[in-house]
Protein backbone atom coordinates (compact mmCIF):
# COMPACT_ATOMS: atom_id res chain seq x y z
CA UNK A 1 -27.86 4.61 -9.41
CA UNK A 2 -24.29 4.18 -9.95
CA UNK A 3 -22.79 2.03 -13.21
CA UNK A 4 -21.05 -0.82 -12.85
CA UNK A 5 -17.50 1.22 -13.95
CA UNK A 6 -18.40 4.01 -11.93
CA UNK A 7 -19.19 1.53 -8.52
CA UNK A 8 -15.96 -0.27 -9.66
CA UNK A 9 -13.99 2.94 -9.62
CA UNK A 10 -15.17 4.17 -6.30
CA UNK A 11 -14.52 1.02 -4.35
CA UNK A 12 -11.02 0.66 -5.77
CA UNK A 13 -10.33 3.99 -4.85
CA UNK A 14 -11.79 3.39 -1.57
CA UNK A 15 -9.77 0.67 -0.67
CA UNK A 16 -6.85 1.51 -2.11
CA UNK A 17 -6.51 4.79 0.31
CA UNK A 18 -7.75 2.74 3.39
CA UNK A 19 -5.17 -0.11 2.51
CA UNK A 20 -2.33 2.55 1.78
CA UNK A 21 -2.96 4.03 5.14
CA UNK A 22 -2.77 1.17 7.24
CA UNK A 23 -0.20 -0.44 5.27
CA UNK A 24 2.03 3.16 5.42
CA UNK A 25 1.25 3.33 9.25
CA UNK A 26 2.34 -0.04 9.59
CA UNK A 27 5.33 0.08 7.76
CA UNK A 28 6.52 3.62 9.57
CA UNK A 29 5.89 1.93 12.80
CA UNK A 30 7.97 -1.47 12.31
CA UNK A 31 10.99 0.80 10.32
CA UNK A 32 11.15 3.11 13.59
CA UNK A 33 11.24 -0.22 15.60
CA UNK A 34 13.71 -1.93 13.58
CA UNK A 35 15.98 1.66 13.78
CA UNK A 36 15.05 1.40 17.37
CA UNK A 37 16.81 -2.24 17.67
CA UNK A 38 19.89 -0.96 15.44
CA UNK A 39 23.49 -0.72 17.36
CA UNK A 40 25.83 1.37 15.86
CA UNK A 41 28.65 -0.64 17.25
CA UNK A 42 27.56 -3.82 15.68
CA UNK A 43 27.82 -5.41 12.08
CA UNK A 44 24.47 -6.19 10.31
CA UNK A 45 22.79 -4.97 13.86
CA UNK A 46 18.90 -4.51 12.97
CA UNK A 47 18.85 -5.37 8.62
CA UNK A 48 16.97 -8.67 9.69
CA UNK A 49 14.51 -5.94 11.48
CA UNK A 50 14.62 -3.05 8.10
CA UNK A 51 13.64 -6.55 6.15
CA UNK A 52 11.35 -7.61 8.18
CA UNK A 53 9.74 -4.04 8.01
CA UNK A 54 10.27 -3.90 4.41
CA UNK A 55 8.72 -7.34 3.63
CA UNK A 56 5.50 -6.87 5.97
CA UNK A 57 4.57 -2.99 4.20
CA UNK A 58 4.93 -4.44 0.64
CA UNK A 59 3.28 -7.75 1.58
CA UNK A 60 -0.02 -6.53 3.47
CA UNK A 61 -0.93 -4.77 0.75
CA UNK A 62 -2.27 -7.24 -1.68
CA UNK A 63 -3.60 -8.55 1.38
CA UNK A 64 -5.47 -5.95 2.49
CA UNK A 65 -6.68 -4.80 -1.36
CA UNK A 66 -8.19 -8.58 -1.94
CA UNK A 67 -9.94 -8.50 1.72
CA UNK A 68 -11.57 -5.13 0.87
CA UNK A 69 -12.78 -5.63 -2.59
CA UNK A 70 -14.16 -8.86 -0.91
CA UNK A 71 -15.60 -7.07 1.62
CA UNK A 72 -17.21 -4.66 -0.97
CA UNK A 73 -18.70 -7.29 -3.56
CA UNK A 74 -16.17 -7.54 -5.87
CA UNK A 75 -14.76 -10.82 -6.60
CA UNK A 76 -12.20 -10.95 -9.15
CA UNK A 77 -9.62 -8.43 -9.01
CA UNK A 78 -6.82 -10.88 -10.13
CA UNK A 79 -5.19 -7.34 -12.48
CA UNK A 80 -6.36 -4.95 -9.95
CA UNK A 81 -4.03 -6.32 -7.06
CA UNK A 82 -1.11 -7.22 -9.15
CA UNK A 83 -0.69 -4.12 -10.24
CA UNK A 84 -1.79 -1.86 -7.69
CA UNK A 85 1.33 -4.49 -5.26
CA UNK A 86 3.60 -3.38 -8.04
CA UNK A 87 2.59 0.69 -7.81
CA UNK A 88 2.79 0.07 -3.50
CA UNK A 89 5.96 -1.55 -3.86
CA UNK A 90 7.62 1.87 -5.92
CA UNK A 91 5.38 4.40 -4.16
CA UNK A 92 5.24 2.59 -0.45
CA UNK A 93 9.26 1.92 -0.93
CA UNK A 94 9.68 6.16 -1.73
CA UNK A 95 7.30 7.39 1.04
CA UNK A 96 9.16 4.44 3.74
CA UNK A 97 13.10 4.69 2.56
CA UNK A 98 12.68 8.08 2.52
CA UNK A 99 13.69 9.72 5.34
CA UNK A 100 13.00 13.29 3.93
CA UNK A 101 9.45 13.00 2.62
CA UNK A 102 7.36 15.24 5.02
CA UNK A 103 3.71 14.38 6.29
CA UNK A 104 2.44 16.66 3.24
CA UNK A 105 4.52 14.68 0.76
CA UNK A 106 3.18 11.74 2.08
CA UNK A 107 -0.58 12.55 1.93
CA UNK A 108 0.09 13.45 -1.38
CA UNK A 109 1.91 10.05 -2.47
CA UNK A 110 -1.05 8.36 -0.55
CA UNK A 111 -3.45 10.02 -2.74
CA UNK A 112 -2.21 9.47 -5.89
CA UNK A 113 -2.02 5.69 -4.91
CA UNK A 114 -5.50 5.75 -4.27
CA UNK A 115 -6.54 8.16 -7.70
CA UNK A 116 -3.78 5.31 -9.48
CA UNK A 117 -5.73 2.21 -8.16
CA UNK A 118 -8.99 3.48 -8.75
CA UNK A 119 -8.22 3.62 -12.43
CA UNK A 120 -6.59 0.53 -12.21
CA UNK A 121 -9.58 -1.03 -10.60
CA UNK A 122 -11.27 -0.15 -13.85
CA UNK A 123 -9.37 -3.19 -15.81
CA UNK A 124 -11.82 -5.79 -14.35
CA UNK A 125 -14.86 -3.71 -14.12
CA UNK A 126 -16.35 -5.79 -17.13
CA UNK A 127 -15.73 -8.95 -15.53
């Protein structure tokens, strides 16, 4: 039988990786849309798209972290999603402005995420 830390640990990291997936796939997807929509010829064509983009990949992630440590048993993660939003919004802004990062570079930014929040899902493990 797992500890409580340990149980904590593993469903952060869970999570974390299946929430930085979906929120990275998302947030690919509506960028190449919103590049999709942008004219060359025309001032500000497609920025209301990019923020749009922007603004859905950095908001779905709390969403998604709170609905799986729900889902999983775990009520109060108050620390846990504030900081692991603050981590997506520096690590999910590198892997989505940059145009450069390759799939490997991603998988590897994705990973550390995950390792990152599952430490951070540690803080209210006591709770």
């Amino acid at each position: 039988m797992m500890t409580t830390s340990t149980s904590h640990w593993t469903k952060g990291t869970l999570v974390a990786a299946v929430a930085a997936v979906a929120c990275y796939a998302v947030w690919a997807a509506l960028r190449h849309w919103a590049r999709d929509v942008d004219d060359p010829g025309a001032m500000f064509a497609g920025l209301f798209d990019l923020l749009f983009a922007k603004l859905i990949g950095l908001l779905a992630m709390p969403v998604l972290l709170w609905a799986g440590m729900r889902l999983l048993g775990e009520p109060r993660n108050l620390v846990f999603l504030g900081a692991a939003t603050v981590l997506w919004f520096f690590v999910g802004n590198r892997m989505a402005e940059n145009s450069s990062v390759i799939d490997v570079a991603a998988f590897v930014y994705l990973l550390v995420f995950a390792g990152l929040c599952g430490l951070l899902s540690l803080a209210t493990a006591g709770d």
